[in-house]
PDB file of N, CA and C in Angstrom:
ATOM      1  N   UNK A   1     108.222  43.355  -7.816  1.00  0.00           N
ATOM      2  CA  UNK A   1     109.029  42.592  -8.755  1.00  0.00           C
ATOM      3  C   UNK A   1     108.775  43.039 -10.191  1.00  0.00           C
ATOM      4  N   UNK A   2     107.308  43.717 -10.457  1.00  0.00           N
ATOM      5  CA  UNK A   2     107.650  44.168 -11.895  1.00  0.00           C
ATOM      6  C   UNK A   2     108.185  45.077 -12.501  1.00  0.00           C
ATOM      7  N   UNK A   3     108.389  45.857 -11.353  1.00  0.00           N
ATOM      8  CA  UNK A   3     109.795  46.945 -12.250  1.00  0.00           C
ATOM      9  C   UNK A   3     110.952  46.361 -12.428  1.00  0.00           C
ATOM     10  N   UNK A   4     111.035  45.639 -12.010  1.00  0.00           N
ATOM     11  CA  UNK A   4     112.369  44.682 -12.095  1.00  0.00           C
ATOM     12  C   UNK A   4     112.390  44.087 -13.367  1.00  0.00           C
ATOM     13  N   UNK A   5     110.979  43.471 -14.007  1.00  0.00           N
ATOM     14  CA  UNK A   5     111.240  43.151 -14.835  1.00  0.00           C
ATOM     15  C   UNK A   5     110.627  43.831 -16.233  1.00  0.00           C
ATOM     16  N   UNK A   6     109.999  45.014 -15.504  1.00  0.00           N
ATOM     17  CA  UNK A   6     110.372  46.429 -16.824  1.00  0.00           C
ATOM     18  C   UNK A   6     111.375  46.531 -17.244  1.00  0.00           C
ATOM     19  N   UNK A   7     112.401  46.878 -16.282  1.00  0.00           N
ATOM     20  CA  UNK A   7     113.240  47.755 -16.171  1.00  0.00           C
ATOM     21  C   UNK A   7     114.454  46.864 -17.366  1.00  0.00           C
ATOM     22  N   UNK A   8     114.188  44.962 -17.421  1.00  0.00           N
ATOM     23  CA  UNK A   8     114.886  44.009 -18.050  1.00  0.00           C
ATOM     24  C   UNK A   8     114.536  44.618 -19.447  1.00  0.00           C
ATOM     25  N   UNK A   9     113.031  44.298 -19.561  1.00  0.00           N
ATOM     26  CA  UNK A   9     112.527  44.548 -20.853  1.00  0.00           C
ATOM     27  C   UNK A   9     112.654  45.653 -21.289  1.00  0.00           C
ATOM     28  N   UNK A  10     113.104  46.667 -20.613  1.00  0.00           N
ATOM     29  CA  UNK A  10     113.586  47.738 -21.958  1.00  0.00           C
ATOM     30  C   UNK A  10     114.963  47.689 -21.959  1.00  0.00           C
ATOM     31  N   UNK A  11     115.760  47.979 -21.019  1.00  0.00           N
ATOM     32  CA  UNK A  11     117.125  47.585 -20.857  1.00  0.00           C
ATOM     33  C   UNK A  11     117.282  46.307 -22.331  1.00  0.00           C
ATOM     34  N   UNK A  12     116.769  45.393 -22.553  1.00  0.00           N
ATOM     35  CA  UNK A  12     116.805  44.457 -23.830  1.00  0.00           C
ATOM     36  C   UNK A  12     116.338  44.812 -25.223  1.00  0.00           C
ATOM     37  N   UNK A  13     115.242  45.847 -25.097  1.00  0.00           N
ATOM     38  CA  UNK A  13     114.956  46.942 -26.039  1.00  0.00           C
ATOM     39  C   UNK A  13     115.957  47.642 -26.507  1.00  0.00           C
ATOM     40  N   UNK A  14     116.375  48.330 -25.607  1.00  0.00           N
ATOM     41  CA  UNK A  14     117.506  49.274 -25.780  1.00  0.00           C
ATOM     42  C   UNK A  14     118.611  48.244 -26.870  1.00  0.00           C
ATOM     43  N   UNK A  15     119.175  47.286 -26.193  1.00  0.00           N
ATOM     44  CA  UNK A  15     120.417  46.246 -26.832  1.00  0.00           C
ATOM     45  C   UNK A  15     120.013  46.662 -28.115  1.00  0.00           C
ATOM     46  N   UNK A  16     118.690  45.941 -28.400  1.00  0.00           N
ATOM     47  CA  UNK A  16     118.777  45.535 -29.892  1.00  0.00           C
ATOM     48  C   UNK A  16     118.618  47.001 -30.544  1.00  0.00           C
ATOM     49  N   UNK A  17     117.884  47.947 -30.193  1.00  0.00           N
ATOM     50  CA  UNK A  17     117.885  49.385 -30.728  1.00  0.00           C
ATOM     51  C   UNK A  17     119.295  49.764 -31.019  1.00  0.00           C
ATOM     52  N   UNK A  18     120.084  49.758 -30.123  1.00  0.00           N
ATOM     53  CA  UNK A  18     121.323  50.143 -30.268  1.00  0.00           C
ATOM     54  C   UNK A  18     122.069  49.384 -31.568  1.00  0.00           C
ATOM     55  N   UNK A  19     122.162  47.820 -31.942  1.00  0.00           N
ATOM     56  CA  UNK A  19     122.492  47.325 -32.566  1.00  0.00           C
ATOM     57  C   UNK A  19     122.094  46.844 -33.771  1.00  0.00           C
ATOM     58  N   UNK A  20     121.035  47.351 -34.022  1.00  0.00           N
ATOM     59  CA  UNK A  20     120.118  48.369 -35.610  1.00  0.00           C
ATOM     60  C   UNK A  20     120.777  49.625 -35.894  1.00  0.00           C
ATOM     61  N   UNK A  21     120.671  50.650 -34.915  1.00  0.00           N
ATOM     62  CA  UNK A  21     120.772  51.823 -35.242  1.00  0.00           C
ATOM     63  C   UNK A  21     122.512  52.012 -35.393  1.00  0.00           C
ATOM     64  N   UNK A  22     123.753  51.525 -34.454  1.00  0.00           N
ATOM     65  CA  UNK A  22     125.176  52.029 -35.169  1.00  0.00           C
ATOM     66  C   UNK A  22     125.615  51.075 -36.128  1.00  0.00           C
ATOM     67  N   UNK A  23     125.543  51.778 -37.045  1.00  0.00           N
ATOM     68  CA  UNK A  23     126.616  51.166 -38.290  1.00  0.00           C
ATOM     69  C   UNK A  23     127.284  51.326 -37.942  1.00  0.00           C
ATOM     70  N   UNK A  24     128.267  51.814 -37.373  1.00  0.00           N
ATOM     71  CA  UNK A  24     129.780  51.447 -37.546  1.00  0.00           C
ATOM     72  C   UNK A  24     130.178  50.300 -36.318  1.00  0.00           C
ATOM     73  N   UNK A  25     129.727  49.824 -35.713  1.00  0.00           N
ATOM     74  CA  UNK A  25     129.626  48.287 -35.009  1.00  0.00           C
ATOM     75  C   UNK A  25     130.146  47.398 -35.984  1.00  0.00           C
ATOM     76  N   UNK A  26     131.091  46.847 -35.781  1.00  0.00           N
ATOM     77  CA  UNK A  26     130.978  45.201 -36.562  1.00  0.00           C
ATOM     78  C   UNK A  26     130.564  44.592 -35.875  1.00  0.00           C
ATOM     79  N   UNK A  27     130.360  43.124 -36.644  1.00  0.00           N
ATOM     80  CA  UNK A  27     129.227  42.414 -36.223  1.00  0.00           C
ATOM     81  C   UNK A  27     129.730  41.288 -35.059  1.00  0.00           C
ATOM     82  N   UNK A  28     130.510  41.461 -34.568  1.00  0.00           N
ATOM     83  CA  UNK A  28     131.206  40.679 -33.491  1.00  0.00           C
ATOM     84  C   UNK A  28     130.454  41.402 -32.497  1.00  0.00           C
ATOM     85  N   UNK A  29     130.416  42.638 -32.391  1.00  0.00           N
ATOM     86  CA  UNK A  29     129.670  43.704 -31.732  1.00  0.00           C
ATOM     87  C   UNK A  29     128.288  43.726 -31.497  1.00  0.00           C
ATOM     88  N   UNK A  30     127.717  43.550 -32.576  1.00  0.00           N
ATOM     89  CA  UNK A  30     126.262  43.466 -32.812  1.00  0.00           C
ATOM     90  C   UNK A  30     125.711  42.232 -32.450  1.00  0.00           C
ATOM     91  N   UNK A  31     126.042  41.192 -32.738  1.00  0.00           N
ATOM     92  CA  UNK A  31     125.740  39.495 -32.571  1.00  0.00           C
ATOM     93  C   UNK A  31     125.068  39.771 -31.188  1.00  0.00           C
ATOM     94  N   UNK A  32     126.323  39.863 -30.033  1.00  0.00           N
ATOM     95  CA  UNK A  32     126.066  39.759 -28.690  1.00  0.00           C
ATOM     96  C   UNK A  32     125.133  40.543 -28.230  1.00  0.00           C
ATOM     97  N   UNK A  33     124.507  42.197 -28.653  1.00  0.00           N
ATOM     98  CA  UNK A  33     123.667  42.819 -28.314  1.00  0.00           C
ATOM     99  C   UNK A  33     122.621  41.891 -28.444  1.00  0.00           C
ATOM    100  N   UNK A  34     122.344  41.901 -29.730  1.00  0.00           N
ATOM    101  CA  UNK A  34     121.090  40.962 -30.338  1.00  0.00           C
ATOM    102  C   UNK A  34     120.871  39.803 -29.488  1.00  0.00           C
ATOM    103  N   UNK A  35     121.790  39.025 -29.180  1.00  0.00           N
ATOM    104  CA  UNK A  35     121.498  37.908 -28.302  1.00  0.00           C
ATOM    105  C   UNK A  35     121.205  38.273 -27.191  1.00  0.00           C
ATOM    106  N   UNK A  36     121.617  39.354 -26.587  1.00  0.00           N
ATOM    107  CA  UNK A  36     121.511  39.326 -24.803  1.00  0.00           C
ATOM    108  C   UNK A  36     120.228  40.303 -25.047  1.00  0.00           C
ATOM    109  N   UNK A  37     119.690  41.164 -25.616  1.00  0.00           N
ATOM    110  CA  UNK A  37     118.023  41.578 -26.033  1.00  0.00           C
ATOM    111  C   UNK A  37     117.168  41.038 -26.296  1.00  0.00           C
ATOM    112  N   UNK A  38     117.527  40.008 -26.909  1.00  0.00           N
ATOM    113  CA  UNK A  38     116.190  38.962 -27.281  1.00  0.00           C
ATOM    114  C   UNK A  38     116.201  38.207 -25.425  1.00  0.00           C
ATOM    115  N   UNK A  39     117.123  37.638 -25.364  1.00  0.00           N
ATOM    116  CA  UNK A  39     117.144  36.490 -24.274  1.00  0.00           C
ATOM    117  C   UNK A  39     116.565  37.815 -22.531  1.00  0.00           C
ATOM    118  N   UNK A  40     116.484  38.738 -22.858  1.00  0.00           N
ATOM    119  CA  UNK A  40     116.349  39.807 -21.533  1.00  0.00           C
ATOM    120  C   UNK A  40     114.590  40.150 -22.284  1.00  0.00           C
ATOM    121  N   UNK A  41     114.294  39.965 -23.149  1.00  0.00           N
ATOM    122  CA  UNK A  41     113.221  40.727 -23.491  1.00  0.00           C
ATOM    123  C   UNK A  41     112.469  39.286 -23.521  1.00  0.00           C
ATOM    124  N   UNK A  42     112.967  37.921 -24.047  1.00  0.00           N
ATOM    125  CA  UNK A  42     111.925  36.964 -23.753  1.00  0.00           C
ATOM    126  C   UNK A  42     112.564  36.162 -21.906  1.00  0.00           C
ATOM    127  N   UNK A  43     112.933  36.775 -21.225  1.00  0.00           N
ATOM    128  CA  UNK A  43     113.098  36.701 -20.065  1.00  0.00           C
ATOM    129  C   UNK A  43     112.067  37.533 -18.860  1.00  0.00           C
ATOM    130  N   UNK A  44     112.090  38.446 -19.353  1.00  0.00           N
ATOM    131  CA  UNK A  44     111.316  39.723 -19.061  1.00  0.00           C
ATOM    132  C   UNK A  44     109.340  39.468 -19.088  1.00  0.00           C
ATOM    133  N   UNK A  45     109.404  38.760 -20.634  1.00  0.00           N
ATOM    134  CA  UNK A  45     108.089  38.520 -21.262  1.00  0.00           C
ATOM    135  C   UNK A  45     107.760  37.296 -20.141  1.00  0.00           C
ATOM    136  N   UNK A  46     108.541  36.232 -19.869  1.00  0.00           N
ATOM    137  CA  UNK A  46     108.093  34.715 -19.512  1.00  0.00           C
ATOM    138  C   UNK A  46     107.894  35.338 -17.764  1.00  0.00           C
ATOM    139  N   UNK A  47     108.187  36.055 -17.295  1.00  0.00           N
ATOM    140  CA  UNK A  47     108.584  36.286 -15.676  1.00  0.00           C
ATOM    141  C   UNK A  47     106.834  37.418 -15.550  1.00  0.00           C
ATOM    142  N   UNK A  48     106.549  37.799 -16.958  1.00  0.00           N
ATOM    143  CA  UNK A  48     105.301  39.097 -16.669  1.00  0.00           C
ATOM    144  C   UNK A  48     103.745  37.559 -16.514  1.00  0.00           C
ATOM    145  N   UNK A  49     104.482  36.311 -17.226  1.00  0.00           N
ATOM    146  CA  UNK A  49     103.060  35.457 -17.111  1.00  0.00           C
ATOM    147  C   UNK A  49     102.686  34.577 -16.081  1.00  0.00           C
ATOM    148  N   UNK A  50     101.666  34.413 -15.992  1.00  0.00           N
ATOM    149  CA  UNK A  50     100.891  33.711 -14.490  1.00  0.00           C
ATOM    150  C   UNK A  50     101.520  32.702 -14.236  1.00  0.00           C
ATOM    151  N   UNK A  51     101.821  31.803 -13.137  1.00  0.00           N
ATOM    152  CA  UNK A  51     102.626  30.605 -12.877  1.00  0.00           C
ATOM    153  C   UNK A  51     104.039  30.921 -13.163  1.00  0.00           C
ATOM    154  N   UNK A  52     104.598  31.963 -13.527  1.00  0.00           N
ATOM    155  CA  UNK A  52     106.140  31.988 -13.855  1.00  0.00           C
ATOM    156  C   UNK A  52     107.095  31.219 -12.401  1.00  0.00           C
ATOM    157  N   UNK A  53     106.448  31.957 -11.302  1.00  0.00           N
ATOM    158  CA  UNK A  53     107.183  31.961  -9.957  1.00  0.00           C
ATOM    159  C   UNK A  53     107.036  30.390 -10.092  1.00  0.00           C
ATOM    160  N   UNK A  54     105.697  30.069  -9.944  1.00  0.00           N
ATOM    161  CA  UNK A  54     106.222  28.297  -9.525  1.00  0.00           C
ATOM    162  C   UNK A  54     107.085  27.555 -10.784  1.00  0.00           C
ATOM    163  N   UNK A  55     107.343  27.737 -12.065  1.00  0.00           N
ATOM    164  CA  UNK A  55     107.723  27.357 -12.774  1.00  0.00           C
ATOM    165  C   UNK A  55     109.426  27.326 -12.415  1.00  0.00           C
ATOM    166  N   UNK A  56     110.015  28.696 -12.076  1.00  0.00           N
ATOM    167  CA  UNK A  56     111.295  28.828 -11.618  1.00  0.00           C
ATOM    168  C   UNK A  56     111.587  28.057 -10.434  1.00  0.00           C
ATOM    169  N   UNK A  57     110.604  27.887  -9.490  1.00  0.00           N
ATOM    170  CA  UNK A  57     110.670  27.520  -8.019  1.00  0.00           C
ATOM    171  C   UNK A  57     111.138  25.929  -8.186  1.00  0.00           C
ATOM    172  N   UNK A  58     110.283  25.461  -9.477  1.00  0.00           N
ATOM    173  CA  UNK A  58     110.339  23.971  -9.343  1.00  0.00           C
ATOM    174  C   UNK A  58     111.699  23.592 -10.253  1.00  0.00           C
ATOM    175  N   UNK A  59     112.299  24.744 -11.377  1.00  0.00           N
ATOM    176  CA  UNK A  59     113.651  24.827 -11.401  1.00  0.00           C
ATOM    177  C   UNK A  59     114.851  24.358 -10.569  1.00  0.00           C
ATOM    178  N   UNK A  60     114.686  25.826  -9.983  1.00  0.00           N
ATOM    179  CA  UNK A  60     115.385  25.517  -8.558  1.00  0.00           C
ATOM    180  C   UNK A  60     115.556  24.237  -7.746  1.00  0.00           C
ATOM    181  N   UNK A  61     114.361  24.324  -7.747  1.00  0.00           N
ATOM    182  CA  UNK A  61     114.246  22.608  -6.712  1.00  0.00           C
ATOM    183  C   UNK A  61     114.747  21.602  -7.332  1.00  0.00           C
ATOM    184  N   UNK A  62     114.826  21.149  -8.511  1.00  0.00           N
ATOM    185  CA  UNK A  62     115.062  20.315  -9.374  1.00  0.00           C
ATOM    186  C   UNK A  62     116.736  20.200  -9.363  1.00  0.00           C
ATOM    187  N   UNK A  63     117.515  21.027  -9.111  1.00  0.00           N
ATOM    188  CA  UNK A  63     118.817  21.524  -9.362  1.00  0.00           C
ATOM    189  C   UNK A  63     119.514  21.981  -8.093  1.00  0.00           C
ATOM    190  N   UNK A  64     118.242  21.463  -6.944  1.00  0.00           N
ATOM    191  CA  UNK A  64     118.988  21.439  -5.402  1.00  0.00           C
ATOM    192  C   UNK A  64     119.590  23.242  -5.079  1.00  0.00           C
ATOM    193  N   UNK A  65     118.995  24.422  -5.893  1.00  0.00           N
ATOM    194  CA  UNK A  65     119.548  25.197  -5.367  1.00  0.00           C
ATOM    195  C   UNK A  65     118.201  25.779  -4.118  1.00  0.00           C
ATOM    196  N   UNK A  66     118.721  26.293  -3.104  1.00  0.00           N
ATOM    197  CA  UNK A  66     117.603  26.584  -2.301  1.00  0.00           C
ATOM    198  C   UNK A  66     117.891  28.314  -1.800  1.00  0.00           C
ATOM    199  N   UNK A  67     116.462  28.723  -1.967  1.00  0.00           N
ATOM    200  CA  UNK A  67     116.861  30.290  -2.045  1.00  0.00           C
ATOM    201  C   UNK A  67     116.299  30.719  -0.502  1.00  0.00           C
TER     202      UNK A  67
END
């Protein structure tokens, strides 16, 4: 599972790199990178710490979805 969630955390790296580095983006363009990089890179970060699994599990459960 942790390449999986390498693979998030740079993939979310990348977003926001990308949306620093082209100027010619407007910012309708840029907004959404920035948002979906932060939210993949502190997605990425919360899933690498201890207890994550039961934390989601009891999500789940809470919201009747069953995996």
């Amino acid at each position: 599972m942790g390449f999986w969630y390498f693979l998030i955390l740079f993939i979310g790296i990348f977003f926001i790199v990308l949306a620093f580095l082209k100027r010619s983006m407007n910012k309708v363009t840029k907004l959404p990178l920035l948002l979906a990089g932060t939210c993949m890179i502190a997605f990425s970060l919360f899933m690498f710490q201890d207890g994550s699994a039961e934390i989601v599990d009891s999500l789940l459960k809470s919201f009747n979805i069953q995996l």
